[in-house]
N, C-alpha and C. Protein backbone atom coordinates (compact mmCIF):
# COMPACT_ATOMS: atom_id res chain seq x y z
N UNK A 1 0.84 -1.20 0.00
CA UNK A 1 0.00 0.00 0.00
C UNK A 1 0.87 1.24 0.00
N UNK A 2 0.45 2.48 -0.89
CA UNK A 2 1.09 3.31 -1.17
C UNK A 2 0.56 4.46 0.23
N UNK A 3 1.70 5.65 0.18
CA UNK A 3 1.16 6.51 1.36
C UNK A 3 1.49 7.64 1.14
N UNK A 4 1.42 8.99 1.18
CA UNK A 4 1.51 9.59 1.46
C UNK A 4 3.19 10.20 1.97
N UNK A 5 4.02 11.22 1.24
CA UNK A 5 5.19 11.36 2.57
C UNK A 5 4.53 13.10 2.92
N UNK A 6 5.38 13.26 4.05
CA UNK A 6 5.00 14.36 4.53
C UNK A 6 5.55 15.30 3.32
N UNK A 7 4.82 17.10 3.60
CA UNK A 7 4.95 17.96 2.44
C UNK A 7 6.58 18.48 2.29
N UNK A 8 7.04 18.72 3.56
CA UNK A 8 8.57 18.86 3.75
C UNK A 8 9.20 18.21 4.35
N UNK A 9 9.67 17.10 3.61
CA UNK A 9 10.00 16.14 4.15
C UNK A 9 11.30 15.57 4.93
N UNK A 10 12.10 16.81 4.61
CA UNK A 10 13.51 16.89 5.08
C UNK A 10 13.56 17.86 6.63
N UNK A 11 12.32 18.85 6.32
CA UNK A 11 12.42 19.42 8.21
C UNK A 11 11.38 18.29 8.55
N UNK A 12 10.48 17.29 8.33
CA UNK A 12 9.80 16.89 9.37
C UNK A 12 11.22 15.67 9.66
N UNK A 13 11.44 15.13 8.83
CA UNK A 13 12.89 13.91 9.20
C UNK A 13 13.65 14.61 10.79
N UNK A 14 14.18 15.95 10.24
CA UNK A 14 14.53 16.39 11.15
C UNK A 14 14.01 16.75 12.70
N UNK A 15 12.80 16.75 12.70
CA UNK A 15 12.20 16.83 13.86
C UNK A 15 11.71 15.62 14.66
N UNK A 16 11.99 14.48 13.95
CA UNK A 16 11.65 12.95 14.47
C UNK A 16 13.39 12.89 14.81
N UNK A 17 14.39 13.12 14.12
CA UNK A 17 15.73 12.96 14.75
C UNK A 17 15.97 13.73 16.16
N UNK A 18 15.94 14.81 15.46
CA UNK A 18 15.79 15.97 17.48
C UNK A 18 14.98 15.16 18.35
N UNK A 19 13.68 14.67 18.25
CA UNK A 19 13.36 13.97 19.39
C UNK A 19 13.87 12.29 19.45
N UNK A 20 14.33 11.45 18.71
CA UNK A 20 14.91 10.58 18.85
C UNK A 20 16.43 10.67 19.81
N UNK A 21 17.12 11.93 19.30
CA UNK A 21 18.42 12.09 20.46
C UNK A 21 18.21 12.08 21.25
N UNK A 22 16.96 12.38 22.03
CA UNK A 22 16.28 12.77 23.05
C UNK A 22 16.50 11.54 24.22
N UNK A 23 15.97 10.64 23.35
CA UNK A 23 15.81 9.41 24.49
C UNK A 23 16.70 8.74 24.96
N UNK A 24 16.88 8.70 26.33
CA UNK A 24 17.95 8.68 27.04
C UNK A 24 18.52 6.59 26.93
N UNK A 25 19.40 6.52 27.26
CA UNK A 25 20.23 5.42 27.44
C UNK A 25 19.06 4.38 28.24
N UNK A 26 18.68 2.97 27.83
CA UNK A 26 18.04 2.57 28.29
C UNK A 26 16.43 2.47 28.38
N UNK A 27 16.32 3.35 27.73
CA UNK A 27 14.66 3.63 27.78
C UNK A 27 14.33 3.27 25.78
N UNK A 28 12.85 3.19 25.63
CA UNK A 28 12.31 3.51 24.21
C UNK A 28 11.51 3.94 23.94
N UNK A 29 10.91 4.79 22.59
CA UNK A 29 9.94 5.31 22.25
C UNK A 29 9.21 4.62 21.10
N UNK A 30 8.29 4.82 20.96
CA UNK A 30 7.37 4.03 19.78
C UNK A 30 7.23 4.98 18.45
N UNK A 31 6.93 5.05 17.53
CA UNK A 31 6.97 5.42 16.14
C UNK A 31 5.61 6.71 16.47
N UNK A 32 4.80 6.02 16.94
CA UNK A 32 3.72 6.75 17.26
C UNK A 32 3.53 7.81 18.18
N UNK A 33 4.75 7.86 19.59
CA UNK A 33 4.69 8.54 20.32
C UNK A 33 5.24 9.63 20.25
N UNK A 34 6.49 9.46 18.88
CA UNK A 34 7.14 10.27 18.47
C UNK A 34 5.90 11.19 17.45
N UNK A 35 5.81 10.54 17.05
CA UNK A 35 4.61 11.48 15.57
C UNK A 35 3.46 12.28 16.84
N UNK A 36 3.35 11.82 17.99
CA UNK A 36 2.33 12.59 18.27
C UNK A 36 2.98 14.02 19.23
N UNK A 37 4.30 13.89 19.11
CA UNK A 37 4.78 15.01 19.52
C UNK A 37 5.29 16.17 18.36
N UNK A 38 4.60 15.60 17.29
CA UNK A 38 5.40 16.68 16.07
C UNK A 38 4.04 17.14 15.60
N UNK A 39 3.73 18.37 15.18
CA UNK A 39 2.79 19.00 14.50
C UNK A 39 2.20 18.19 13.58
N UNK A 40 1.37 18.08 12.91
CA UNK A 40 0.66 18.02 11.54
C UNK A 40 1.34 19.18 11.05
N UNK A 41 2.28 18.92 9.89
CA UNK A 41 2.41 19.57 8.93
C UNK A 41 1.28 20.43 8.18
N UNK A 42 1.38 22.23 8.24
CA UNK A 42 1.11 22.71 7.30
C UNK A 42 0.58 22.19 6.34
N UNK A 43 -0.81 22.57 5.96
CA UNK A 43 -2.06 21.68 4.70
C UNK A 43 -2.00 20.28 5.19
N UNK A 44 -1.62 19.63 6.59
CA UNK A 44 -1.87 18.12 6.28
C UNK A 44 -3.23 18.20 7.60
N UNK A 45 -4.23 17.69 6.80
CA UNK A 45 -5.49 17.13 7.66
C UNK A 45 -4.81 16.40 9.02
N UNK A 46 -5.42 17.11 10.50
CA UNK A 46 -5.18 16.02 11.86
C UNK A 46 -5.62 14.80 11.21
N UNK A 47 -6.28 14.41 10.83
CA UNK A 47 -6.75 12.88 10.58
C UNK A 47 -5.71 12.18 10.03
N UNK A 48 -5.73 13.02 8.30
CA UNK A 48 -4.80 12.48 7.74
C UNK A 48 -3.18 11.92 8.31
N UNK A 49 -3.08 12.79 9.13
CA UNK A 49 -1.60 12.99 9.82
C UNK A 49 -1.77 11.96 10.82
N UNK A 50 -2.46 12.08 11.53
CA UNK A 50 -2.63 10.40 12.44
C UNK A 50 -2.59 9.33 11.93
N UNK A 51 -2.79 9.25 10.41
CA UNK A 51 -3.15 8.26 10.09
C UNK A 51 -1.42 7.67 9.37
N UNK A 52 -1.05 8.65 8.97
CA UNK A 52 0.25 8.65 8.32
C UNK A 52 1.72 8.82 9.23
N UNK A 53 1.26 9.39 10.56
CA UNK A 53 2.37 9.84 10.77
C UNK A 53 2.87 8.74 11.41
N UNK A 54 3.42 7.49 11.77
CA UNK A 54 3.88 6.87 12.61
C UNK A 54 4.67 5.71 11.62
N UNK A 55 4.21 6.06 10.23
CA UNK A 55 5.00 5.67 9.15
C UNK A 55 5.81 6.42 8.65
N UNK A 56 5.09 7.50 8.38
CA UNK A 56 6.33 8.54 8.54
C UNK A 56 7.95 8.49 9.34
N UNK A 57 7.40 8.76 10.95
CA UNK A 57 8.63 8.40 11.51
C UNK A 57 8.84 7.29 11.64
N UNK A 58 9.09 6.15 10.72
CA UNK A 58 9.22 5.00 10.44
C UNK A 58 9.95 5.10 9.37
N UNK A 59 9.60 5.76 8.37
CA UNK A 59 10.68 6.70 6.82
C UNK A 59 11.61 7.25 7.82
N UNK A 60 11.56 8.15 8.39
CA UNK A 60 12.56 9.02 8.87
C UNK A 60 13.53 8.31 10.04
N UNK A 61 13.51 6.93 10.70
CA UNK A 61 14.25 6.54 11.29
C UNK A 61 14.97 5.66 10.50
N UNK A 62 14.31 5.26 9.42
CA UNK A 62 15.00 4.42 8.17
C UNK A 62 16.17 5.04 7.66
N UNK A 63 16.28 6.47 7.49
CA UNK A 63 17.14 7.65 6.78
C UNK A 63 17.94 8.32 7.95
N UNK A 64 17.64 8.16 9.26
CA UNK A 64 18.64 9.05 10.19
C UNK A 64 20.19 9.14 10.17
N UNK A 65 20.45 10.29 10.51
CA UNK A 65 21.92 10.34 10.56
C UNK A 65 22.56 9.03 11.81
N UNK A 66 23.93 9.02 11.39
CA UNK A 66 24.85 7.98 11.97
C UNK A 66 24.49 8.40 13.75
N UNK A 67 24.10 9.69 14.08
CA UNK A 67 24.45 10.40 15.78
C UNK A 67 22.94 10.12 16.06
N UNK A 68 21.48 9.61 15.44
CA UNK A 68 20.61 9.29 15.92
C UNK A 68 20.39 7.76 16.53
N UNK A 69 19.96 7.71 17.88
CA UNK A 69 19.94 6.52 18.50
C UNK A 69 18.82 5.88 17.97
N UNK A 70 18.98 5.11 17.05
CA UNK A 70 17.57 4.68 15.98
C UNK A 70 17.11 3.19 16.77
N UNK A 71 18.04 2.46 17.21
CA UNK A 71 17.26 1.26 17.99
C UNK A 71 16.62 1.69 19.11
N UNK A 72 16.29 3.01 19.82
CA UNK A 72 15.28 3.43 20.63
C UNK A 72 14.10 3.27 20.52
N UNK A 73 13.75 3.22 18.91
CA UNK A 73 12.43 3.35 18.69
C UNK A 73 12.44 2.14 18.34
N UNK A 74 10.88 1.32 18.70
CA UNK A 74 10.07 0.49 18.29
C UNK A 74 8.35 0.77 18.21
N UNK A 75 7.75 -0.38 17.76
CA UNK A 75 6.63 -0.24 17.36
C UNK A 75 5.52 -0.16 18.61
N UNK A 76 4.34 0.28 18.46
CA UNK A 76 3.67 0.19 19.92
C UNK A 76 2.78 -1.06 20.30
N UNK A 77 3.58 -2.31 19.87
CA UNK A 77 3.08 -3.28 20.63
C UNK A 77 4.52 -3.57 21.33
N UNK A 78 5.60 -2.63 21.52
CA UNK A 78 6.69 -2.88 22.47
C UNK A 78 7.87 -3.85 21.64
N UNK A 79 7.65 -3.60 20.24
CA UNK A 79 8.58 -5.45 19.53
C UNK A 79 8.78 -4.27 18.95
N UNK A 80 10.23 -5.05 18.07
CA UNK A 80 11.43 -4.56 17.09
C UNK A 80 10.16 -4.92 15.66
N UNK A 81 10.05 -3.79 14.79
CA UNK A 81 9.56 -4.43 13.82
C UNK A 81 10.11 -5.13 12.68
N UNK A 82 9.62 -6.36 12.21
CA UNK A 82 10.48 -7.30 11.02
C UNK A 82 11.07 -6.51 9.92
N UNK A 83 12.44 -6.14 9.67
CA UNK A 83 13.15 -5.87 8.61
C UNK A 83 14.52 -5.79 9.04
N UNK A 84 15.33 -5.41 7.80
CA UNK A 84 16.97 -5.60 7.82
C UNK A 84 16.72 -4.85 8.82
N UNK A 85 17.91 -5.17 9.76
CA UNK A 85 18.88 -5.07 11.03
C UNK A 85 17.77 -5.00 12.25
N UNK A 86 16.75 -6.00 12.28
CA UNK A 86 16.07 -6.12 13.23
C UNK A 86 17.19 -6.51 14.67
N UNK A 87 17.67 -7.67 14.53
CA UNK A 87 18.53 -8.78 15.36
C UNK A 87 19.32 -7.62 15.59
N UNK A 88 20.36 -6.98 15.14
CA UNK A 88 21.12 -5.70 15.60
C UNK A 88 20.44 -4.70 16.24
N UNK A 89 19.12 -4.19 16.22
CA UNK A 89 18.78 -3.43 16.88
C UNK A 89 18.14 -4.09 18.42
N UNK A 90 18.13 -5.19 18.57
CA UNK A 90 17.46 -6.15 19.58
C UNK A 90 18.93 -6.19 20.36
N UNK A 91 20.41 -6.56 19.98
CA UNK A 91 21.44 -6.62 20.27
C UNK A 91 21.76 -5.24 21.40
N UNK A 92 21.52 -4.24 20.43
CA UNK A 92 21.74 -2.63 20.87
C UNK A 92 20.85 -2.56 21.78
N UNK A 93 19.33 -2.29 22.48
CA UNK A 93 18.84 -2.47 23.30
C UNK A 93 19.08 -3.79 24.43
N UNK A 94 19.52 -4.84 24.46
CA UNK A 94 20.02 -5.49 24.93
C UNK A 94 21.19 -4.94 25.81
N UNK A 95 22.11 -4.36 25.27
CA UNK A 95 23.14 -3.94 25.48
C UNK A 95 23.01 -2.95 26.71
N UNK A 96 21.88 -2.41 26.36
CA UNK A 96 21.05 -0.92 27.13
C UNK A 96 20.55 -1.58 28.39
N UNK A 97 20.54 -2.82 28.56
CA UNK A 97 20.10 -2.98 29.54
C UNK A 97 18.43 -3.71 29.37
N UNK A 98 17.86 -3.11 27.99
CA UNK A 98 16.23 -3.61 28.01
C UNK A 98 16.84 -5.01 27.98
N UNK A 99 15.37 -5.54 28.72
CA UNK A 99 15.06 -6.87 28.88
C UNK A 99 13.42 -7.23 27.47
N UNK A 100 13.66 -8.52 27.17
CA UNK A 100 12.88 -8.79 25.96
C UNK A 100 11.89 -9.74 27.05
N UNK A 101 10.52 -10.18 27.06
CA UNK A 101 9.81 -11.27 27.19
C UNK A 101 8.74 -11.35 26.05
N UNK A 102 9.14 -12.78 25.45
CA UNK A 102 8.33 -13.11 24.20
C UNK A 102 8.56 -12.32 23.16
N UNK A 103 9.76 -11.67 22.74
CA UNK A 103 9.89 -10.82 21.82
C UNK A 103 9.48 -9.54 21.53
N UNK A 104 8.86 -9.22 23.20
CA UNK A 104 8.80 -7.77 23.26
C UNK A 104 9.09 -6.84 24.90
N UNK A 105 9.34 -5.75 24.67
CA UNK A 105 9.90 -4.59 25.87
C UNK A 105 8.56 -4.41 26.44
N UNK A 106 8.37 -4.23 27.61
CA UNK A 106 7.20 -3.83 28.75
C UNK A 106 7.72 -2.05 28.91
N UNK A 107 6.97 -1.60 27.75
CA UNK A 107 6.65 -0.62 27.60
C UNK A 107 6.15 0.46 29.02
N UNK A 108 5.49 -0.23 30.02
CA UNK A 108 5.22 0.72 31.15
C UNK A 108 6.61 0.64 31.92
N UNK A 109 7.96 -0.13 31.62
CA UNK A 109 9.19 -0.36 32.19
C UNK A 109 10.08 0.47 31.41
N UNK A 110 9.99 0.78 30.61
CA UNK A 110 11.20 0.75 29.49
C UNK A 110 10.44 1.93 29.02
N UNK A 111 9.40 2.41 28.27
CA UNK A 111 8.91 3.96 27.94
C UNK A 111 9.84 5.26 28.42
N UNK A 112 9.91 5.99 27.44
CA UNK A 112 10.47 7.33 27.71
C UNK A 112 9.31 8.04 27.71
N UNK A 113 8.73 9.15 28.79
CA UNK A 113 7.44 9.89 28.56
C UNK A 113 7.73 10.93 27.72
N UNK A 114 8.74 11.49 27.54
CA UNK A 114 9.10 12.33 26.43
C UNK A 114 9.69 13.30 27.15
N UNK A 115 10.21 14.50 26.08
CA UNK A 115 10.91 15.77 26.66
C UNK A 115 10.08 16.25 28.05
N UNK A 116 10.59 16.85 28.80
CA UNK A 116 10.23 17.50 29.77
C UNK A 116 9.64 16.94 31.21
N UNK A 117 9.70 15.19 31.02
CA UNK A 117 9.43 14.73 32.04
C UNK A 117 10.92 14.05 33.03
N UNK A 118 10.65 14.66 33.95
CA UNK A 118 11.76 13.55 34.92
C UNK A 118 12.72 12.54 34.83
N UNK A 119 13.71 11.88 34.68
CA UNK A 119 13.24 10.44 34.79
C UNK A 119 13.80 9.92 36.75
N UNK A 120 13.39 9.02 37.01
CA UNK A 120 12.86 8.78 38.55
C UNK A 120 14.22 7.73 38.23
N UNK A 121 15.00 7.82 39.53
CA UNK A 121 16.09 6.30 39.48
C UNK A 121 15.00 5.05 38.91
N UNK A 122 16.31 3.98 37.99
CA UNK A 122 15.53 2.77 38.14
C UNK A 122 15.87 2.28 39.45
N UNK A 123 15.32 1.21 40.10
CA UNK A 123 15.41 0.26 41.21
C UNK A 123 15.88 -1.23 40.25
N UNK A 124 16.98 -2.02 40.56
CA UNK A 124 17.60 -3.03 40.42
C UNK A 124 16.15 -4.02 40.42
N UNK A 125 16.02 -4.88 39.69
CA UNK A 125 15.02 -5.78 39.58
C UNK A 125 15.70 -7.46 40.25
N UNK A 126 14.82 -7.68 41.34
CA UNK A 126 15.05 -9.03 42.19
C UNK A 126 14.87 -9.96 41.53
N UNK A 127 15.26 -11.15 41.45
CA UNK A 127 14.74 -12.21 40.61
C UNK A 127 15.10 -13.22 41.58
């Protein structure tokens, strides 16, 4: 299925990268949580833009520069989505510390709430 890219497509890229640096060591954001922190582009319908945007920043993490932390983001059922360098980006969060069950991150554990919120110490997990 064909889609839509955004109208300027090189400042919206850029504004899914600025908030991708964002997210700190250890934590992730979803495709979606990112798009809902960026405007609707100028002439683009709210609808339309909901409907598009989380593919969008899905284009634009595909294209990021080398200094964007691109295995931050995943999809919002908490999983790496299927394509080249899935297993490497599962590696890189790994690395971070996320923990996987069943092939996906517990999103109320691992979520970044976005710019301007806190983040609270983690507490060491007992097992």
């Amino acid at each position: 299925m064909q889609y839509p890219s955004p109208p300027n497509q090189q400042r919206y890229y850029e504004q899914v990268w600025d908030l991708a640096r964002q997210v700190p060591y250890g934590r992730v954001v979803t495709y979606g949580q990112i798009a809902q922190r960026i405007s609707a582009p100028a002439g683009v319908d709210p609808q339309e833009y909901k409907a598009w945007s989380p593919r969008w920043v899905g284009d634009a993490m595909a294209a990021c520069p080398d200094d964007v932390p691109w295995q931050r983001v995943i999809n919002a059922q908490g999983k790496i989505s299927a394509r080249p360098g899935a297993q490497r980006q599962r590696r890189l969060l790994e690395a971070e510390g996320i923990v996987f069950v069943n092939d996906k991150v517990d999103l109320k554990r691992y979520q970044w709430p976005g710019p301007g919120h806190v983040e609270e110490p983690r507490q060491a997990t007992l097992f």
